[in-house]
C-alpha atoms as a PDB file:
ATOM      1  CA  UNK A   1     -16.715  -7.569   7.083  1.00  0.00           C
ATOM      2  CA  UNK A   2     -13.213  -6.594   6.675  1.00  0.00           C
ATOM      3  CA  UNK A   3     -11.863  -7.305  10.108  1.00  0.00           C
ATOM      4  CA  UNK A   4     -13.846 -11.150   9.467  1.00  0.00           C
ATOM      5  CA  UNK A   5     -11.927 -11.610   5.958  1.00  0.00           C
ATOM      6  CA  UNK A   6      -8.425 -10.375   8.285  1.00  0.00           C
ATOM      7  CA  UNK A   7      -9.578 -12.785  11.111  1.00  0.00           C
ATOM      8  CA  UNK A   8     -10.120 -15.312   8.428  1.00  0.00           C
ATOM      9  CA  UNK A   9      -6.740 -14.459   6.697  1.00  0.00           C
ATOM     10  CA  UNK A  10      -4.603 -14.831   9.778  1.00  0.00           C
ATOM     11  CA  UNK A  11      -6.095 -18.110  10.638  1.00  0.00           C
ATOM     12  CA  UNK A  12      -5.080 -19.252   6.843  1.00  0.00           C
ATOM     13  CA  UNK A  13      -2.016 -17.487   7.305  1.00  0.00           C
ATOM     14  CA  UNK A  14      -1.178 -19.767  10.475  1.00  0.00           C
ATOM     15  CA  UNK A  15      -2.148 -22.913   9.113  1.00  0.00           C
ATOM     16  CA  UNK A  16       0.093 -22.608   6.247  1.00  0.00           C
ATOM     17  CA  UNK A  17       3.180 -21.723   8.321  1.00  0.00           C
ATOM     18  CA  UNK A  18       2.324 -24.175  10.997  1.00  0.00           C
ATOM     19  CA  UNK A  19       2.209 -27.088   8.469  1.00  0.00           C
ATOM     20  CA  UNK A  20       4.952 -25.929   6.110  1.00  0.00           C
ATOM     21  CA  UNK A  21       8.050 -28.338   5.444  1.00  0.00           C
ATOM     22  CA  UNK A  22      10.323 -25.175   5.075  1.00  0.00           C
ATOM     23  CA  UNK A  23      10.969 -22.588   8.018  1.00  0.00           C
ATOM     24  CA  UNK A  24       9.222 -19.780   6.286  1.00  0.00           C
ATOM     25  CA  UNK A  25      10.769 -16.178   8.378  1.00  0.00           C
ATOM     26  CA  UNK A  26       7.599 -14.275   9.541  1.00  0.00           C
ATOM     27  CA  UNK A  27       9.753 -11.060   8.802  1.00  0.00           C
ATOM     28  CA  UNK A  28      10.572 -11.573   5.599  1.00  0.00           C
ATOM     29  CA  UNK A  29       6.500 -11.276   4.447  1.00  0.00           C
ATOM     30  CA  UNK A  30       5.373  -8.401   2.995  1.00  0.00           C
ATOM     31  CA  UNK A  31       1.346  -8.667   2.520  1.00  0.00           C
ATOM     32  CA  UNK A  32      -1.277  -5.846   1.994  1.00  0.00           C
ATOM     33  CA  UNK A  33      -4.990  -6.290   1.906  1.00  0.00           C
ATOM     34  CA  UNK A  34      -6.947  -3.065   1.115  1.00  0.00           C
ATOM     35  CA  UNK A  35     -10.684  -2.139   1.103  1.00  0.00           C
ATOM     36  CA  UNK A  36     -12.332   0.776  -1.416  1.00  0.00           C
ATOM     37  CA  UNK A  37     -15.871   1.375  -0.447  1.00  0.00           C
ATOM     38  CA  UNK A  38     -17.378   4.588  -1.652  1.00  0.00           C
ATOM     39  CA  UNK A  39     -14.766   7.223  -0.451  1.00  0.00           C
ATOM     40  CA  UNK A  40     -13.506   4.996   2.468  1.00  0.00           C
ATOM     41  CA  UNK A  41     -10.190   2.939   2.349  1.00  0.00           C
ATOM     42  CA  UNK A  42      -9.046   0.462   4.602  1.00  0.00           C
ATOM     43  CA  UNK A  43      -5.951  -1.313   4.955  1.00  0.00           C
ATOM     44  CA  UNK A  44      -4.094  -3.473   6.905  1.00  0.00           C
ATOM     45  CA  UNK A  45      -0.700  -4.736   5.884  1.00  0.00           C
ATOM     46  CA  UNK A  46       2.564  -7.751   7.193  1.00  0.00           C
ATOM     47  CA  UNK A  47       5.983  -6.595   6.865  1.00  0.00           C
ATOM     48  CA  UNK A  48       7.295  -3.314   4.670  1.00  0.00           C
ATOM     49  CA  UNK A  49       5.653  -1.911   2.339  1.00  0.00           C
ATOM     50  CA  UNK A  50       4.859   1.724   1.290  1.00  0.00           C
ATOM     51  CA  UNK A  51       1.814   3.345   0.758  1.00  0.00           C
ATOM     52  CA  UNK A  52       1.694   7.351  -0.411  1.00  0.00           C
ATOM     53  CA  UNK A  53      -1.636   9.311  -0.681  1.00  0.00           C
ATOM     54  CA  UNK A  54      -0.587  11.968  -3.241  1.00  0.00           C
ATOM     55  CA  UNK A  55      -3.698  14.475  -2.710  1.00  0.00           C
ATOM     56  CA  UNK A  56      -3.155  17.802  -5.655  1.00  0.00           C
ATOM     57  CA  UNK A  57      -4.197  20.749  -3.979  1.00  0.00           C
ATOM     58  CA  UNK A  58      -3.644  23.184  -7.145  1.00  0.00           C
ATOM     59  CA  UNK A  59      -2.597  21.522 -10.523  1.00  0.00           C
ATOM     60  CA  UNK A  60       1.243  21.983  -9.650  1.00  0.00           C
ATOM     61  CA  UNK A  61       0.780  21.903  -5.707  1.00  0.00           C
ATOM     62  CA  UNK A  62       0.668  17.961  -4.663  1.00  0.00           C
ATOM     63  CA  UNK A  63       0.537  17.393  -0.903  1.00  0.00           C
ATOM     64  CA  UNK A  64       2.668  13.736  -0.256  1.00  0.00           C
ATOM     65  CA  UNK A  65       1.551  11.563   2.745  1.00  0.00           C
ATOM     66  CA  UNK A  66       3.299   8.825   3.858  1.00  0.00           C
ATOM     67  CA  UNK A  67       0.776   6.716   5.151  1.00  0.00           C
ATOM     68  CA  UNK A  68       2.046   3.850   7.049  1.00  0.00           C
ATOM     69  CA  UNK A  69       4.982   5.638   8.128  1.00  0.00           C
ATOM     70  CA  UNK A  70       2.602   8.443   9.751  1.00  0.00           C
ATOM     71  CA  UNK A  71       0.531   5.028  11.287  1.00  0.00           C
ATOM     72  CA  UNK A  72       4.156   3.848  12.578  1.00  0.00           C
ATOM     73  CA  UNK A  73       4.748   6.662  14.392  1.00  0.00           C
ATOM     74  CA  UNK A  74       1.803   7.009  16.705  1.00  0.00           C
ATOM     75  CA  UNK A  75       2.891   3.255  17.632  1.00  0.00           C
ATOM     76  CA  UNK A  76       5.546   2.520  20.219  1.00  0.00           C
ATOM     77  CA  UNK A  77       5.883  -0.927  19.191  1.00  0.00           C
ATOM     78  CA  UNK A  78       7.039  -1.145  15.500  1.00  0.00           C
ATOM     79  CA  UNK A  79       8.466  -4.183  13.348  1.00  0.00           C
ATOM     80  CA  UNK A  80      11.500  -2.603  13.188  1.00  0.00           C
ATOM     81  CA  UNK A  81      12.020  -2.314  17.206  1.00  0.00           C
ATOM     82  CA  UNK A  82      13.979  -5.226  18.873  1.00  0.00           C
ATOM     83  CA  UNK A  83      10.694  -5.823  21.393  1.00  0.00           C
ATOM     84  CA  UNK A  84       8.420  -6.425  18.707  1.00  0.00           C
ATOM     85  CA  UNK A  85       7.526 -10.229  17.790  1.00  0.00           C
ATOM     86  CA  UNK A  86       5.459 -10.927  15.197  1.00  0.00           C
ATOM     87  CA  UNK A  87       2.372 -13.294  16.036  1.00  0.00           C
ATOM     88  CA  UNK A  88       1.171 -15.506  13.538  1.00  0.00           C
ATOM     89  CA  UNK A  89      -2.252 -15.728  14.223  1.00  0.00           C
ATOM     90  CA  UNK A  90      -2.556 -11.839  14.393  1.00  0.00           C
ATOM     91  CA  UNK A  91      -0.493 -10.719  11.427  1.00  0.00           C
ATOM     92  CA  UNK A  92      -3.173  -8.713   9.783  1.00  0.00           C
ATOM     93  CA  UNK A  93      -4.045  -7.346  13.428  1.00  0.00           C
ATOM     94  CA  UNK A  94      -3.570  -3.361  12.473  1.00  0.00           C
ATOM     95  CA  UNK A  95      -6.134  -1.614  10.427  1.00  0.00           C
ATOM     96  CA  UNK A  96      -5.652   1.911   8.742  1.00  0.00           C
ATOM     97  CA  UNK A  97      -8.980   3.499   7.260  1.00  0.00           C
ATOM     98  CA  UNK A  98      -9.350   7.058   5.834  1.00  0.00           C
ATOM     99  CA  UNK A  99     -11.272   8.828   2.839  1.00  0.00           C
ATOM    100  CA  UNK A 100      -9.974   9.302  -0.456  1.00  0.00           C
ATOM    101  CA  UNK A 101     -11.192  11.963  -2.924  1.00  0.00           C
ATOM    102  CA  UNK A 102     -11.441  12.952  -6.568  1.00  0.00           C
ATOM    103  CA  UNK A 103      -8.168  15.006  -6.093  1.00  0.00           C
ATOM    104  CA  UNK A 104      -6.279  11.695  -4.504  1.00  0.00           C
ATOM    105  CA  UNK A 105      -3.812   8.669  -5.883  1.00  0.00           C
ATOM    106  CA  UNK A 106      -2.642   6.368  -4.137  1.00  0.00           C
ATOM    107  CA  UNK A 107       0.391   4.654  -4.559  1.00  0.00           C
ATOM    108  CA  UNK A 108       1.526   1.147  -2.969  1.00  0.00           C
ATOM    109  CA  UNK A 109       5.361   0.329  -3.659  1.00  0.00           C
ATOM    110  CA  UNK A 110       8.579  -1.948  -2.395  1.00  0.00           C
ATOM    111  CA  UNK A 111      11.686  -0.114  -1.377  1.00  0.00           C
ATOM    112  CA  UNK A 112      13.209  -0.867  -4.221  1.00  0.00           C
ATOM    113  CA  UNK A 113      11.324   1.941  -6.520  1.00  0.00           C
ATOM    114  CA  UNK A 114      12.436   4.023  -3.939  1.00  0.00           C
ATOM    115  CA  UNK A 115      15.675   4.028  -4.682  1.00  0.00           C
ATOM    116  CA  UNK A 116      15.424   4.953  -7.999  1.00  0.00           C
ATOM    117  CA  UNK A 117      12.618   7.119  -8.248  1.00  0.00           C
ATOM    118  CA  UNK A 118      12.096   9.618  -5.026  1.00  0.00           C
ATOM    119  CA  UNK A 119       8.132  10.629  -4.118  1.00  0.00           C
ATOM    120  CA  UNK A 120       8.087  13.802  -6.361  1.00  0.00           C
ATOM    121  CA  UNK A 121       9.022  11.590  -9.262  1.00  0.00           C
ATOM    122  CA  UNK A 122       6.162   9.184  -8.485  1.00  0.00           C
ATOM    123  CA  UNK A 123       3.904  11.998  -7.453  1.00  0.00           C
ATOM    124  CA  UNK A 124       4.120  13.423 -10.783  1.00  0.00           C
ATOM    125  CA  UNK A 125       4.308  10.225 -13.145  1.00  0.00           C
ATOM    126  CA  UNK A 126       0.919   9.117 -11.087  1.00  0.00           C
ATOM    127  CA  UNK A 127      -0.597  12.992 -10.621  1.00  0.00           C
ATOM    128  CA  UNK A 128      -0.194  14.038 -14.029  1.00  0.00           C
ATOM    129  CA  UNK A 129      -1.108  10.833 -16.324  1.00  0.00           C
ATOM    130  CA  UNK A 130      -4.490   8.603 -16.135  1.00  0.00           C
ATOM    131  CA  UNK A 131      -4.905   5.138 -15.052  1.00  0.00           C
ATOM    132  CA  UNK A 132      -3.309   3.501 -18.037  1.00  0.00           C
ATOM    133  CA  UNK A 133      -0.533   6.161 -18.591  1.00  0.00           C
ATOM    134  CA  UNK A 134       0.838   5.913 -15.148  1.00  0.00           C
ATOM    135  CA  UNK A 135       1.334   2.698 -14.830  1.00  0.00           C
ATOM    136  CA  UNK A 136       3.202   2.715 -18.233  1.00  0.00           C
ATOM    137  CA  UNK A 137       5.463   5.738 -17.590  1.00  0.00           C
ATOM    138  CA  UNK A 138       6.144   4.004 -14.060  1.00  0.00           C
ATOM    139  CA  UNK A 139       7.522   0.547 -15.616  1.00  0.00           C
ATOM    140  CA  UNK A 140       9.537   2.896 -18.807  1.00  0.00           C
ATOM    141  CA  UNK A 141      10.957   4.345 -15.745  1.00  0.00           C
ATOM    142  CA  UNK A 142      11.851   1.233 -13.778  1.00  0.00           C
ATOM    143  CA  UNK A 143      12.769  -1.185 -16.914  1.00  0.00           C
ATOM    144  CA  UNK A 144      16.633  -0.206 -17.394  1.00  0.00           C
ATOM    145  CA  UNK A 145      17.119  -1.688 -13.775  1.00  0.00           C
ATOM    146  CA  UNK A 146      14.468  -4.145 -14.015  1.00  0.00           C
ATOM    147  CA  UNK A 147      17.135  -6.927 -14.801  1.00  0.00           C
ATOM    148  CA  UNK A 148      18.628  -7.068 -11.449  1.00  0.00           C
ATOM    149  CA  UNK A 149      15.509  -5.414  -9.293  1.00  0.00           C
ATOM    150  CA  UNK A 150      12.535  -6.891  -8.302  1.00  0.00           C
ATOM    151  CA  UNK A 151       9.685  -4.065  -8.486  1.00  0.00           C
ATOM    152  CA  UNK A 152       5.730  -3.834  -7.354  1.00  0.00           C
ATOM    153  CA  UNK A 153       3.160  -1.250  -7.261  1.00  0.00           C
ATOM    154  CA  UNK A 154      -0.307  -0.563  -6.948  1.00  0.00           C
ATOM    155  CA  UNK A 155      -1.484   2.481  -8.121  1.00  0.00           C
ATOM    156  CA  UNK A 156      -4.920   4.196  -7.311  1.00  0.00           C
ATOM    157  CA  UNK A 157      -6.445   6.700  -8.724  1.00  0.00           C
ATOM    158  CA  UNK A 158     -10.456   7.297  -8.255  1.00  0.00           C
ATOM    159  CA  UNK A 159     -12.972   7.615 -11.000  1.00  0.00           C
ATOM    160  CA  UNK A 160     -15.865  10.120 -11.266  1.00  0.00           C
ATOM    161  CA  UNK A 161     -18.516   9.316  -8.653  1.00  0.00           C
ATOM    162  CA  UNK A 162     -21.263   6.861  -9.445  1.00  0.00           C
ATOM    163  CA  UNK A 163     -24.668   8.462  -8.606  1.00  0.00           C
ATOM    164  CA  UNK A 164     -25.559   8.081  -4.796  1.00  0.00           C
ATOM    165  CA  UNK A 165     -22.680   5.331  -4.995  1.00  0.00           C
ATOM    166  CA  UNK A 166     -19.729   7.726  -3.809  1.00  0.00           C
ATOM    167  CA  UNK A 167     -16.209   7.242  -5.653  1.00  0.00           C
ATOM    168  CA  UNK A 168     -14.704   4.761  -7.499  1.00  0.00           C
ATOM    169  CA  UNK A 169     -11.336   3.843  -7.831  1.00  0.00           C
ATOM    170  CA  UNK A 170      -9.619   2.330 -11.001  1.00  0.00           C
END
């Protein structure tokens, strides 16, 4: 069902830029559409953004994947080498799935927090406070350069299982 709602999104996705009045810059879109079912994620995702699994081993020990970075990699073609062109009718055309546990956040960010905040600092605003905290502490963080930024982020962080339903994520 996800790949249909991607298949569906692209064709959207073209239509729009096909009949737009404006030259809209297929590189300049940033888009990420994500799945949560049970302990499974999916994404798929247009242009740059980041994504960091932040799985705590030990209550001080915090393992930091970079997710689509390590996806990038095992690619030859990337967005950001000259032989890539982007196809509008296949923008949402990668998918990245995994599982996610009761010890895992996720965090999905611009560049722009990254320059002011590096992963350790995220790892531990997202690690060590709940779902309503951490979003908090992120934007007390961010606000003195919020005038002249623009920032976005996601944040993840699963719930105690359901029974026979897997996890849930908040």
């Amino acid at each position: 069902r996800f790949e249909e709602c991607l298949q569906r999104a692209n064709r959207r996705l073209s239509k729009i830029i096909k009949k737009s009045i404006i030259k809209i810059e297929l590189k300049n879109l940033n888009a990420l559409v994500g799945l949560i079912y049970r302990n499974k994620i999916y994404l798929s995702q247009i242009g740059k953004n980041n994504a960091f699994l932040f799985h705590k081993k030990k209550r001080y020990d915090c393992v930091i994947v970079d997710i689509f970075s390590q996806a990038a990699d095992k690619k030859s073609t990337t967005r950001s080498s000259p032989s890539y062109k982007i196809d509008p009718e296949k923008m949402f055309s990668n998918i990245i799935s995994g599982e996610i546990g009761l010890k895992d956040n996720l965090l999905f960010c611009n560049d722009t927090i990254l320059e002011y905040l590096s992963q350790n600092e995220l790892s531990e605003i997202i690690s060590e406070n709940d779902h309503i905290t951490a979003p908090r502490q992120l934007a007390s963080e961010l606000e003195p350069q919020s005038g002249k930024n623009n920032f976005y982020a996601i944040i993840i962080q699963p719930a105690a299982p359901l029974e026979a339903e897997g996890t849930v994520a908040r």
